[in-house]
PDB file of N, CA and C in Angstrom:
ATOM      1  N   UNK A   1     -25.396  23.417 -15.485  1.00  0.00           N
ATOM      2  CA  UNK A   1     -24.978  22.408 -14.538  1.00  0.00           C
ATOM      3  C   UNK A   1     -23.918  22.952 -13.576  1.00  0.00           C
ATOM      4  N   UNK A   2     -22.997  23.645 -13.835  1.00  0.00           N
ATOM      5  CA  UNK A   2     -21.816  24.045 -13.057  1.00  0.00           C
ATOM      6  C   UNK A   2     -22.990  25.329 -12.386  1.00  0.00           C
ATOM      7  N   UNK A   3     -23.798  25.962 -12.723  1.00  0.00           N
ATOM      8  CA  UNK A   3     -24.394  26.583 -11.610  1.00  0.00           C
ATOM      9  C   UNK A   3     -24.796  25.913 -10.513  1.00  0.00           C
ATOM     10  N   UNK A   4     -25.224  24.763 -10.922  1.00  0.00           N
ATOM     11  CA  UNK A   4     -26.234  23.675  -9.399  1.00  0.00           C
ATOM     12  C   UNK A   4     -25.343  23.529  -8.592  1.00  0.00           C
ATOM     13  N   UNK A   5     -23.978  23.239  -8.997  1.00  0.00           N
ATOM     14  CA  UNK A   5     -22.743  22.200  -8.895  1.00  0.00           C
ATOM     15  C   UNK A   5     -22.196  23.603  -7.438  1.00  0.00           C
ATOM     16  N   UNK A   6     -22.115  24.768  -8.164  1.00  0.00           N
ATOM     17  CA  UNK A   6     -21.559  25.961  -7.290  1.00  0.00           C
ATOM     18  C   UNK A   6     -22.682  26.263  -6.264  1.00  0.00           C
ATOM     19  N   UNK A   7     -24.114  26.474  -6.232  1.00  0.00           N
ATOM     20  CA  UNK A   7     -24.543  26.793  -5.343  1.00  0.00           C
ATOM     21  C   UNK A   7     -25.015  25.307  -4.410  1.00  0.00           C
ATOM     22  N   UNK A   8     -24.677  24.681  -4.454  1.00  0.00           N
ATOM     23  CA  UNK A   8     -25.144  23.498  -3.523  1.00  0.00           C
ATOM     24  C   UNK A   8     -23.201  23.529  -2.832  1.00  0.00           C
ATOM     25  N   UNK A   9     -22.021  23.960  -3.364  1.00  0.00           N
ATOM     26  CA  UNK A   9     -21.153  24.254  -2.731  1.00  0.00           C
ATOM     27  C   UNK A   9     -21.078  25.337  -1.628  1.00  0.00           C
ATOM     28  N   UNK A  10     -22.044  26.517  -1.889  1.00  0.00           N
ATOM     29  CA  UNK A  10     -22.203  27.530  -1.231  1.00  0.00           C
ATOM     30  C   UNK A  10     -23.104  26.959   0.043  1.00  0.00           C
ATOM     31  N   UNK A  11     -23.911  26.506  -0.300  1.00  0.00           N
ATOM     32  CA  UNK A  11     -25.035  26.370   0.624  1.00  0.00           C
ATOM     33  C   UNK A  11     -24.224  25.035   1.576  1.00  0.00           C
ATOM     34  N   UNK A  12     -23.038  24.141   1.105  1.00  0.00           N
ATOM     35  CA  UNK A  12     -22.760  23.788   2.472  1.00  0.00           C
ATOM     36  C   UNK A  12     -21.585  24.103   2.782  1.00  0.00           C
ATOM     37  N   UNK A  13     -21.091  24.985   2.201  1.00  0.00           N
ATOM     38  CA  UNK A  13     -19.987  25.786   3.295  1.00  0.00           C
ATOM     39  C   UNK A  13     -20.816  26.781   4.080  1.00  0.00           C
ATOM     40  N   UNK A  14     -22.286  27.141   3.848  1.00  0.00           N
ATOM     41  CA  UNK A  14     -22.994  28.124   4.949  1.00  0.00           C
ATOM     42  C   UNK A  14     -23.326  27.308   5.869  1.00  0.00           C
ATOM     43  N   UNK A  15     -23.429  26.303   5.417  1.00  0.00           N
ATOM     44  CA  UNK A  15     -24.130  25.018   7.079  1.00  0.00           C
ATOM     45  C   UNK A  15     -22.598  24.761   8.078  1.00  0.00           C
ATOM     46  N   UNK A  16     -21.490  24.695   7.264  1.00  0.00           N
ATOM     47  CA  UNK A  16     -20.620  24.447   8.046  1.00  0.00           C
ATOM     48  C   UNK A  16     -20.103  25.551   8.753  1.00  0.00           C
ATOM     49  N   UNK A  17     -19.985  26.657   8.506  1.00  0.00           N
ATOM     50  CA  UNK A  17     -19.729  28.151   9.151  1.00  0.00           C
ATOM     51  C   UNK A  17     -21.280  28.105  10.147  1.00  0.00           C
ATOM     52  N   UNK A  18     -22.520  27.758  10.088  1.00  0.00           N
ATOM     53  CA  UNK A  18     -22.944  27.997  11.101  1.00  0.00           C
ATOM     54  C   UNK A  18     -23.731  27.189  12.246  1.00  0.00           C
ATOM     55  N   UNK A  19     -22.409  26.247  12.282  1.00  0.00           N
ATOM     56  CA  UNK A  19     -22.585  25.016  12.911  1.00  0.00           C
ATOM     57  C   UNK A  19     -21.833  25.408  14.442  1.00  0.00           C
ATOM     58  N   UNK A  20     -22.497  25.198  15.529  1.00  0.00           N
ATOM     59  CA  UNK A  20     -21.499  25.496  16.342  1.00  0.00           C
ATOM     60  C   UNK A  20     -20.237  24.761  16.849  1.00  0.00           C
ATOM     61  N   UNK A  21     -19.032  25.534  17.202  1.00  0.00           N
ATOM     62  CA  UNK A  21     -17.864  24.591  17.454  1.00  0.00           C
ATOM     63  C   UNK A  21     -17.947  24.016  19.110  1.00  0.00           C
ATOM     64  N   UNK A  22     -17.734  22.514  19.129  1.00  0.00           N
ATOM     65  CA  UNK A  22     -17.497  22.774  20.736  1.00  0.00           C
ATOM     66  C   UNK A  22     -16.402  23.150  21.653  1.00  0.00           C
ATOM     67  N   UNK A  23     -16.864  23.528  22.306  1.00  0.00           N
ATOM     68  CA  UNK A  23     -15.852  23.916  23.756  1.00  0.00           C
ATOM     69  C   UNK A  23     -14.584  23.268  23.352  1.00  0.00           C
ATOM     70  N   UNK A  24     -13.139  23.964  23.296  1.00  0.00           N
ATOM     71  CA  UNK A  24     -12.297  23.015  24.047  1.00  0.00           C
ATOM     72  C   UNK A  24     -11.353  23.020  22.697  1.00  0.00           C
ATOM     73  N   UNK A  25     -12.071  23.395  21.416  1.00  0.00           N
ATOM     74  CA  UNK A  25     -10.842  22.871  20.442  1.00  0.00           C
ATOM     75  C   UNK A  25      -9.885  24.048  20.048  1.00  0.00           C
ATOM     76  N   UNK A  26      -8.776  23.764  19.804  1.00  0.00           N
ATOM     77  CA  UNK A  26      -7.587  24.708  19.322  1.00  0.00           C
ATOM     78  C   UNK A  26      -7.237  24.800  18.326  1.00  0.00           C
ATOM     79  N   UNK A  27      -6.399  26.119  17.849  1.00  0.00           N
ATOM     80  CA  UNK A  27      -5.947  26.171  16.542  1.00  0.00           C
ATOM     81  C   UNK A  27      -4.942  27.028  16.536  1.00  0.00           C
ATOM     82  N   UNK A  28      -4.169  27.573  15.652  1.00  0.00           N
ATOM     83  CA  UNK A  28      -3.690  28.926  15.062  1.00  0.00           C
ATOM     84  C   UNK A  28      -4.320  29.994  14.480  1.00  0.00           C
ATOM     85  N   UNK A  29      -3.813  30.856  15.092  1.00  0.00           N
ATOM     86  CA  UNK A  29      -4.438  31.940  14.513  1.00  0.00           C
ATOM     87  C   UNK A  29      -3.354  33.367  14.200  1.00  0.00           C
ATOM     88  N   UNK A  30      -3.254  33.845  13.002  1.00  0.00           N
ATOM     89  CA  UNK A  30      -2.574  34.765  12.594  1.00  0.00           C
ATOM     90  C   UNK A  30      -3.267  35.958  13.064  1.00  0.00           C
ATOM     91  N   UNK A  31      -2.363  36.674  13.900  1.00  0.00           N
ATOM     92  CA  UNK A  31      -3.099  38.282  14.495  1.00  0.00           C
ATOM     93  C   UNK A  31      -3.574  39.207  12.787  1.00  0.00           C
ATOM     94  N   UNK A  32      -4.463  39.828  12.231  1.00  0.00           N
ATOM     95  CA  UNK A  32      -4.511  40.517  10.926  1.00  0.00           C
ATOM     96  C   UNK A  32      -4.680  42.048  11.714  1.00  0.00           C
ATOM     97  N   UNK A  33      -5.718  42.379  12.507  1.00  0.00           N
ATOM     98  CA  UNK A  33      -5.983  43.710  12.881  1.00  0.00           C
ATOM     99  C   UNK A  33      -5.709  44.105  14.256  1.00  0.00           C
ATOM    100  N   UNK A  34      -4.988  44.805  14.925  1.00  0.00           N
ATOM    101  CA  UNK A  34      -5.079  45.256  16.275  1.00  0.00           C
ATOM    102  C   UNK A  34      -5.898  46.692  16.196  1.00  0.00           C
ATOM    103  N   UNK A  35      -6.622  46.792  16.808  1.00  0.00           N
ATOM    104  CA  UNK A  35      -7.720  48.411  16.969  1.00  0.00           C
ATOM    105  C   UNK A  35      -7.704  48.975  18.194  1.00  0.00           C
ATOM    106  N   UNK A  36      -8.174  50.316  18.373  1.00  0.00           N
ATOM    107  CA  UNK A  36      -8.477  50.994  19.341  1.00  0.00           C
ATOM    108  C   UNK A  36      -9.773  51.327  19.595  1.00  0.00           C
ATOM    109  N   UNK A  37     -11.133  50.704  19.897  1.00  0.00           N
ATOM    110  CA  UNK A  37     -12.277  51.003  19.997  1.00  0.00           C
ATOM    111  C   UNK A  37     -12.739  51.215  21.130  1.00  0.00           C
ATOM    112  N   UNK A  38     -14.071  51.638  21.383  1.00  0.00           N
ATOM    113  CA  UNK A  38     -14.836  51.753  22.355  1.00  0.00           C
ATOM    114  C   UNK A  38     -15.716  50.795  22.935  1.00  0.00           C
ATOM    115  N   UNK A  39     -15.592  50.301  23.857  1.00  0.00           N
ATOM    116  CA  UNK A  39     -16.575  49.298  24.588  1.00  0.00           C
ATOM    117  C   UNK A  39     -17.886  49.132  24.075  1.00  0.00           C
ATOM    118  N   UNK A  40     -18.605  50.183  23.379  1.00  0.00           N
ATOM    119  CA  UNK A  40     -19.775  50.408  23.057  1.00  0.00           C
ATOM    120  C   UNK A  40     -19.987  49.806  21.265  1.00  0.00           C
ATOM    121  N   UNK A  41     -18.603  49.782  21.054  1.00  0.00           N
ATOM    122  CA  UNK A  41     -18.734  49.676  19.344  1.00  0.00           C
ATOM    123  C   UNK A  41     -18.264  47.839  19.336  1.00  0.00           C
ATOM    124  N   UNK A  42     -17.997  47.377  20.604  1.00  0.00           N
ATOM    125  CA  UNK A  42     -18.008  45.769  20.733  1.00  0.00           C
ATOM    126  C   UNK A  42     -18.864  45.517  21.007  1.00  0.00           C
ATOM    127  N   UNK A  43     -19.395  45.683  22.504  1.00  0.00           N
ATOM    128  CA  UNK A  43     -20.155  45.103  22.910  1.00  0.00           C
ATOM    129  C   UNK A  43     -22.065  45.745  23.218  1.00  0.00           C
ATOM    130  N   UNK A  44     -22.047  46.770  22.250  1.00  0.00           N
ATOM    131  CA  UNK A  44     -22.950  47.865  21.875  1.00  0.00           C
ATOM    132  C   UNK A  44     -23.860  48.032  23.647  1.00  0.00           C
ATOM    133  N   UNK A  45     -25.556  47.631  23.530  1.00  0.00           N
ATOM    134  CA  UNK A  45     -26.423  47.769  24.665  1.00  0.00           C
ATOM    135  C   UNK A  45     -25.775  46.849  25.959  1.00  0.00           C
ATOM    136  N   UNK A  46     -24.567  46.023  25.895  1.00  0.00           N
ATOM    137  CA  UNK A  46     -24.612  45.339  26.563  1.00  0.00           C
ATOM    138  C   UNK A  46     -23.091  45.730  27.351  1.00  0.00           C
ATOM    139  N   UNK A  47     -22.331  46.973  27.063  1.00  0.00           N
ATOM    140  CA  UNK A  47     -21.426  47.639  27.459  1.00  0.00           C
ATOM    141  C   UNK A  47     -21.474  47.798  28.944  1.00  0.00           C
ATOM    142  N   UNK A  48     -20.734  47.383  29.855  1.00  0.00           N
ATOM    143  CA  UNK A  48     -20.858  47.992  31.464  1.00  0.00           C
ATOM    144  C   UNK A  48     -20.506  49.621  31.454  1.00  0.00           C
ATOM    145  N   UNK A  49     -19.387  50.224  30.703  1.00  0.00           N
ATOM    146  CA  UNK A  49     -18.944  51.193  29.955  1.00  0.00           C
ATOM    147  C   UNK A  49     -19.050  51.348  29.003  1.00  0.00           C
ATOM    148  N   UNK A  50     -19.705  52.267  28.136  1.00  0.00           N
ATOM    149  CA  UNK A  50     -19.622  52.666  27.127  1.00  0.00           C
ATOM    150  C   UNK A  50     -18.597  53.021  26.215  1.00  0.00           C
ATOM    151  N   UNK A  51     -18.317  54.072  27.221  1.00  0.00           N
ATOM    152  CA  UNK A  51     -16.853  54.565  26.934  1.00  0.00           C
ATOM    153  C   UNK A  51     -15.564  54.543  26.675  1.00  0.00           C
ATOM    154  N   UNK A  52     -15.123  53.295  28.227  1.00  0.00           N
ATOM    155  CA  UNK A  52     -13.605  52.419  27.815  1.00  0.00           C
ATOM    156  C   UNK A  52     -13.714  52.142  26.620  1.00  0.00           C
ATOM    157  N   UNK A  53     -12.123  52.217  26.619  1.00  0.00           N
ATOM    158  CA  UNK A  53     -11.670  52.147  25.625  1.00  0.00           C
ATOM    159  C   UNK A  53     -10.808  50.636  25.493  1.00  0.00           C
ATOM    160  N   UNK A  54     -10.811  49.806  24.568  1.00  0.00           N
ATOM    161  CA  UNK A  54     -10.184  48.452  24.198  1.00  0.00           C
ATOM    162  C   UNK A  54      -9.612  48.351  22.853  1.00  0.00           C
ATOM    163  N   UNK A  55      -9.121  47.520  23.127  1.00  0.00           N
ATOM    164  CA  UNK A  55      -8.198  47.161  22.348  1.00  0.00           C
ATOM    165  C   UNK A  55      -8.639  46.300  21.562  1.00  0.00           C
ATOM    166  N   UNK A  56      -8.826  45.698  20.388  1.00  0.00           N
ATOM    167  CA  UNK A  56      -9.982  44.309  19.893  1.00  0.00           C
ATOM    168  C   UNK A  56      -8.775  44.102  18.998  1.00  0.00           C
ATOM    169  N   UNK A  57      -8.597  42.043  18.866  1.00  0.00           N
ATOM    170  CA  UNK A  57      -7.910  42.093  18.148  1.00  0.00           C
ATOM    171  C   UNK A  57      -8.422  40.979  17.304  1.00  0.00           C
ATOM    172  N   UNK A  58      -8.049  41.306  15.969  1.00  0.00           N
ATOM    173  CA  UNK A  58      -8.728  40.522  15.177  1.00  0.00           C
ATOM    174  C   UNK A  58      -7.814  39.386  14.271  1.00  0.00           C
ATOM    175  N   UNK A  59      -7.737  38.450  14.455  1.00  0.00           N
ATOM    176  CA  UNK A  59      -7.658  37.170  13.730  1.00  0.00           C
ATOM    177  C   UNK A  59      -8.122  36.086  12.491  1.00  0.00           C
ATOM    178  N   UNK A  60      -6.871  35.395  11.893  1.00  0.00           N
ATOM    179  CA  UNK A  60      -7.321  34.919  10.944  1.00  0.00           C
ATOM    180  C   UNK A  60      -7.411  33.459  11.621  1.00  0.00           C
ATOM    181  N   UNK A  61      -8.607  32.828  11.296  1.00  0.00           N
ATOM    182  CA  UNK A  61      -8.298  31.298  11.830  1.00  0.00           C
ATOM    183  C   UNK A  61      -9.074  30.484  10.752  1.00  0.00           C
ATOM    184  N   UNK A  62      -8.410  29.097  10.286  1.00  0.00           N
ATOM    185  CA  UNK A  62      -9.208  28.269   9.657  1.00  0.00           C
ATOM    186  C   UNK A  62      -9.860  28.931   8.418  1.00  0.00           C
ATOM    187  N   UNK A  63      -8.879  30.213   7.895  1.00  0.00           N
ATOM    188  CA  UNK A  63      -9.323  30.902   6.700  1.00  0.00           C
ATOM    189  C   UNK A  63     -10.489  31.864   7.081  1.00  0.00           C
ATOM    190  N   UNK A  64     -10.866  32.274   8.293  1.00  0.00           N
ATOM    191  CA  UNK A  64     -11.753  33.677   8.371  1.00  0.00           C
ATOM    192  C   UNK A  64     -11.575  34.277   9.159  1.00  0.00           C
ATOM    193  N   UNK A  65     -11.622  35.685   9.168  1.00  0.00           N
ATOM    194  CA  UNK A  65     -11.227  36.438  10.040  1.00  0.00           C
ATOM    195  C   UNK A  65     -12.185  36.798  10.834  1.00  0.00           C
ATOM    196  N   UNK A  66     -11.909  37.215  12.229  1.00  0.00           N
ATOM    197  CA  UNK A  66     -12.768  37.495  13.283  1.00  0.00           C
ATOM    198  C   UNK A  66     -11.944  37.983  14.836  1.00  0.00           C
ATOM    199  N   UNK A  67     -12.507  38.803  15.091  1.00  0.00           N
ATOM    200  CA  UNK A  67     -12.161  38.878  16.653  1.00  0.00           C
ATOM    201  C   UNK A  67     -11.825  37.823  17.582  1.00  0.00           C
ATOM    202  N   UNK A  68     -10.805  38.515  17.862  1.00  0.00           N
ATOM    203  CA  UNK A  68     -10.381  37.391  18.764  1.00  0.00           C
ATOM    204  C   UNK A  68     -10.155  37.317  20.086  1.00  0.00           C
ATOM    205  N   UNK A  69      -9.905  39.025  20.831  1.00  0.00           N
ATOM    206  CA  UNK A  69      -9.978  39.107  22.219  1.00  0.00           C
ATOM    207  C   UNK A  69     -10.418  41.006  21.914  1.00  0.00           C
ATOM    208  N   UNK A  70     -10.233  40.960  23.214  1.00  0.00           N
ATOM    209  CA  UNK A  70     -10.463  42.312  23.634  1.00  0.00           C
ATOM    210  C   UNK A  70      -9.637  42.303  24.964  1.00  0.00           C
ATOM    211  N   UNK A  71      -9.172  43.735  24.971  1.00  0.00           N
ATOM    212  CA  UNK A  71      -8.280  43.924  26.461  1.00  0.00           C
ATOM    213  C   UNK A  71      -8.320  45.788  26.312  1.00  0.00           C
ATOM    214  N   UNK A  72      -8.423  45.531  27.755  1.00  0.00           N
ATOM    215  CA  UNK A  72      -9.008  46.883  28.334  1.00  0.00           C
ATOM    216  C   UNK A  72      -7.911  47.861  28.464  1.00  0.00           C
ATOM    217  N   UNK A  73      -8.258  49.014  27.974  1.00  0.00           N
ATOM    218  CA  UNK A  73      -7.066  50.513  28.093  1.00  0.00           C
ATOM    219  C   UNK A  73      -7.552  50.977  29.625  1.00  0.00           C
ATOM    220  N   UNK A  74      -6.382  51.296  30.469  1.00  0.00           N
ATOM    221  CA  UNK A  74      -5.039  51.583  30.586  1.00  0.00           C
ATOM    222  C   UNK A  74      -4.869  49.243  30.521  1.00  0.00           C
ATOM    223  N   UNK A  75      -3.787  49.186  30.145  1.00  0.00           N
ATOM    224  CA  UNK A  75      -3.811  47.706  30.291  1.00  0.00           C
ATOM    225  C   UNK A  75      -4.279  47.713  31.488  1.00  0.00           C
ATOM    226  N   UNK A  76      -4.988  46.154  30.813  1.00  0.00           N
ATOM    227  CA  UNK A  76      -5.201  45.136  32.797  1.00  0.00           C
ATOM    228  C   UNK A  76      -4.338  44.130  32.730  1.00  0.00           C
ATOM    229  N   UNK A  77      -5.150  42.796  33.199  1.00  0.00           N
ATOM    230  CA  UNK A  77      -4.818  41.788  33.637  1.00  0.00           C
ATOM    231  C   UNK A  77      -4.334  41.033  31.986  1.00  0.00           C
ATOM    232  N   UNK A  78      -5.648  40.944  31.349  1.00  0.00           N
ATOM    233  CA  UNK A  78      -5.692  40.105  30.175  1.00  0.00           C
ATOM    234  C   UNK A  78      -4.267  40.457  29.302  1.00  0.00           C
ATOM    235  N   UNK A  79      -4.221  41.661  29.386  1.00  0.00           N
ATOM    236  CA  UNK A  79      -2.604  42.101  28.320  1.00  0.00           C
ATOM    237  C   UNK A  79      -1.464  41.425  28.813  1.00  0.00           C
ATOM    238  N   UNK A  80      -1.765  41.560  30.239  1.00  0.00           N
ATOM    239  CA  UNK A  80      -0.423  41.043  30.882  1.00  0.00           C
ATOM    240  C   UNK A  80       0.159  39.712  31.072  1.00  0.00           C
ATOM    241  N   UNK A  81      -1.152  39.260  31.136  1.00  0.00           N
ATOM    242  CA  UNK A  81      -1.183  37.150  30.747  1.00  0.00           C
ATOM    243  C   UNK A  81      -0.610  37.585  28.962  1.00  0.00           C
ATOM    244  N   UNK A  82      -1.011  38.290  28.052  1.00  0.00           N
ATOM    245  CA  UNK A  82      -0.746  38.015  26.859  1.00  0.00           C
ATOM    246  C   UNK A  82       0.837  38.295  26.941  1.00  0.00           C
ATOM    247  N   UNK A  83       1.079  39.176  26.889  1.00  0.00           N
ATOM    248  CA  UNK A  83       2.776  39.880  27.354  1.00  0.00           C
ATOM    249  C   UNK A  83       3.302  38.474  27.846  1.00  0.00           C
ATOM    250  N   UNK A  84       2.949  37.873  29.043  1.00  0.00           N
ATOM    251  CA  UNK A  84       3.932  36.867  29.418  1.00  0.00           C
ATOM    252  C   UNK A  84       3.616  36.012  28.556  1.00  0.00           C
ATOM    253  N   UNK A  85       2.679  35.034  27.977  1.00  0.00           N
ATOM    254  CA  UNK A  85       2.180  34.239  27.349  1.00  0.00           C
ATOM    255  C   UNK A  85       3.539  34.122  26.063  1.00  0.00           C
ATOM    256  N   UNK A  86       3.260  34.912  25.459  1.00  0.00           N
ATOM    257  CA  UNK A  86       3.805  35.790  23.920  1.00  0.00           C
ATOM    258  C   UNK A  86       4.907  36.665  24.244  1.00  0.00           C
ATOM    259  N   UNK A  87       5.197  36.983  25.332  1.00  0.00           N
ATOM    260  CA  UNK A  87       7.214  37.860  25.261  1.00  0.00           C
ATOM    261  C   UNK A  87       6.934  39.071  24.710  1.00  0.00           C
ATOM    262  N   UNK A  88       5.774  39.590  24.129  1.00  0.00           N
ATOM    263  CA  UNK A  88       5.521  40.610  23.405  1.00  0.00           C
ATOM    264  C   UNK A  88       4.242  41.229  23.031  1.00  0.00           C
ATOM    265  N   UNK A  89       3.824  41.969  23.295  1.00  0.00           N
ATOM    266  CA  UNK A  89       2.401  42.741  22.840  1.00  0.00           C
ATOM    267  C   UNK A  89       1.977  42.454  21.301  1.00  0.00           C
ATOM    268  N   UNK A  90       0.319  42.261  21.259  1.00  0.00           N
ATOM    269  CA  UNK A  90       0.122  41.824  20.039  1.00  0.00           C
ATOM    270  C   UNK A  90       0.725  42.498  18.689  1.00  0.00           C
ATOM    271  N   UNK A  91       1.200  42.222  18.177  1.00  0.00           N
ATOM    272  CA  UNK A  91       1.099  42.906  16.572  1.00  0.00           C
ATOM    273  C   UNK A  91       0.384  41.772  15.535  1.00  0.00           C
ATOM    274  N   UNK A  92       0.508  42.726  14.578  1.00  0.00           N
ATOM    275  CA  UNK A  92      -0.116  42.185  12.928  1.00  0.00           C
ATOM    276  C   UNK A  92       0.857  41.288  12.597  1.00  0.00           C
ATOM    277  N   UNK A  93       0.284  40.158  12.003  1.00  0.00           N
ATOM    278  CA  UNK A  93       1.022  39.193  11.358  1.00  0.00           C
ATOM    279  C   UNK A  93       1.843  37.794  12.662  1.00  0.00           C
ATOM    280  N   UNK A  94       1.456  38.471  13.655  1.00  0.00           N
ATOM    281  CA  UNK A  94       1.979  37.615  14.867  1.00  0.00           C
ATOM    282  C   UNK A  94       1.223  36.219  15.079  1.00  0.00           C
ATOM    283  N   UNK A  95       1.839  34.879  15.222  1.00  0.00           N
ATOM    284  CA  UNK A  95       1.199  34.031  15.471  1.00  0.00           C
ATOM    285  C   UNK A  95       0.525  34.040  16.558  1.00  0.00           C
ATOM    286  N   UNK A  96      -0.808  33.426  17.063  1.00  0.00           N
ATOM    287  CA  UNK A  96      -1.537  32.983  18.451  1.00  0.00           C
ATOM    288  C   UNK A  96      -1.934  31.237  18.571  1.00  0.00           C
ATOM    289  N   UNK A  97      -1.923  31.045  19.621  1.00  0.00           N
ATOM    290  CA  UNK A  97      -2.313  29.794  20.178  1.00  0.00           C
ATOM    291  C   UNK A  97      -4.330  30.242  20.523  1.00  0.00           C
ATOM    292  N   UNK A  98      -5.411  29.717  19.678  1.00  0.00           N
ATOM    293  CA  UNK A  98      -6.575  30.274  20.295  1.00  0.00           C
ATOM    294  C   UNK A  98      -7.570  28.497  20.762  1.00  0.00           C
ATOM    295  N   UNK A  99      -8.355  29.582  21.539  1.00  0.00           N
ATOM    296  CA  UNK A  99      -9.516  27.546  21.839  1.00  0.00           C
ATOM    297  C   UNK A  99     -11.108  28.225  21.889  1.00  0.00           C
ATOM    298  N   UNK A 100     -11.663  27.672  21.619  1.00  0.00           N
ATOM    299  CA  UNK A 100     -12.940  27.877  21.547  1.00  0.00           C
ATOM    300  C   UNK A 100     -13.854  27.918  23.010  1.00  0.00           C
ATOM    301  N   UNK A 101     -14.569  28.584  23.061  1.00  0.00           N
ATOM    302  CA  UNK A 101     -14.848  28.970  24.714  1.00  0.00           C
ATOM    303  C   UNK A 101     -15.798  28.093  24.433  1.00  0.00           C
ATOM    304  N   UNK A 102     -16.926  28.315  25.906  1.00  0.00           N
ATOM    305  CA  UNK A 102     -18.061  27.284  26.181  1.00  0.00           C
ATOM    306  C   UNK A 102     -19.417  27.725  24.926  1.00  0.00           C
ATOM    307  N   UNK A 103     -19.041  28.626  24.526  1.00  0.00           N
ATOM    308  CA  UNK A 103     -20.552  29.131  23.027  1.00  0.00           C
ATOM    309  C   UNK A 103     -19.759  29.300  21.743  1.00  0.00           C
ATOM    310  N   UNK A 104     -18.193  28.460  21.473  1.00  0.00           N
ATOM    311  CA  UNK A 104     -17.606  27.775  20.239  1.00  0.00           C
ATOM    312  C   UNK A 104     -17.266  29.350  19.567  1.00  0.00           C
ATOM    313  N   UNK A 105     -16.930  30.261  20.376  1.00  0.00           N
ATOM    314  CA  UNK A 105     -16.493  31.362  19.601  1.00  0.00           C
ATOM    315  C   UNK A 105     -14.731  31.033  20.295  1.00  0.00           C
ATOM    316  N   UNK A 106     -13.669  31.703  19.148  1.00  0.00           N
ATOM    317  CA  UNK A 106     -12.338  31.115  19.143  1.00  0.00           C
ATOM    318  C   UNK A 106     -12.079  32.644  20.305  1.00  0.00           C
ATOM    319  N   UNK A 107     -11.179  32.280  21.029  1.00  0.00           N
ATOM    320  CA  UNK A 107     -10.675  33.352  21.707  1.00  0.00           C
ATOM    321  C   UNK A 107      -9.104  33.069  21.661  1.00  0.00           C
ATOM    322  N   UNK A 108      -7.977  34.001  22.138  1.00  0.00           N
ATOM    323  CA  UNK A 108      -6.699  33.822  22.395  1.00  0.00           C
ATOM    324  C   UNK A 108      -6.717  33.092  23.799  1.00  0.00           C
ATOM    325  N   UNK A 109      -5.569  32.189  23.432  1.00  0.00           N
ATOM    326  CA  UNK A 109      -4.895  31.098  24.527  1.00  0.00           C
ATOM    327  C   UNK A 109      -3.957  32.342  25.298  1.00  0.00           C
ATOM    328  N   UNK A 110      -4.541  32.032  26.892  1.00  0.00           N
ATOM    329  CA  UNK A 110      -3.865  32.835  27.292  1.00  0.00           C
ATOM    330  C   UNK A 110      -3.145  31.973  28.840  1.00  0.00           C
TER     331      UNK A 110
END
């Protein structure tokens, strides 16, 4: 019985993770990973550059972690809204303000 009991728990925390969020809602989000990757290892066939290099930063929100922005090496624009936004360049463990774009993926409030 506690097996039925656990996988009918599983099966709707999978409906609720892949439900989409709408547009518009906010949360907190704890910075966990800042990286140095390649345009190509985000955004693979669909890279304008392959090559650039970004910054990806990854977040805890609502208990899961996930990407949360990307910003382009040498900085651009996006770092610099973050810098003023935040007083300070991302680190680990740093709080964020994030909202869900128009396809319910969470991005940083910028």
């Amino acid at each position: 019985m506690l097996w039925r009991h656990t996988r009918i728990r599983q099966s709707e925390a999978s409906e609720r993770v892949d439900q989409k969020r709408k547009p518009g809602l906010k949360a907190k989000a704890t910075i966990t990973k800042v990286q140095l990757v390649k345009a190509v290892d985000v955004f693979k066939d669909k890279a304008k550059d392959p090559k650039q290099q970004l910054y990806a930063i990854h977040g805890r929100v609502n208990e899961r972690e996930m990407r949360n922005a990307t910003f382009a090496k040498p900085h651009g624009e996006e770092i610099s809204q973050f810098k003023q936004h935040y007083k300070r360049f991302p680190t680990i463990g740093m709080k964020v303000d994030v909202v869900t774009d128009e396809n319910g993926y969470w991005k940083i409030a910028l």
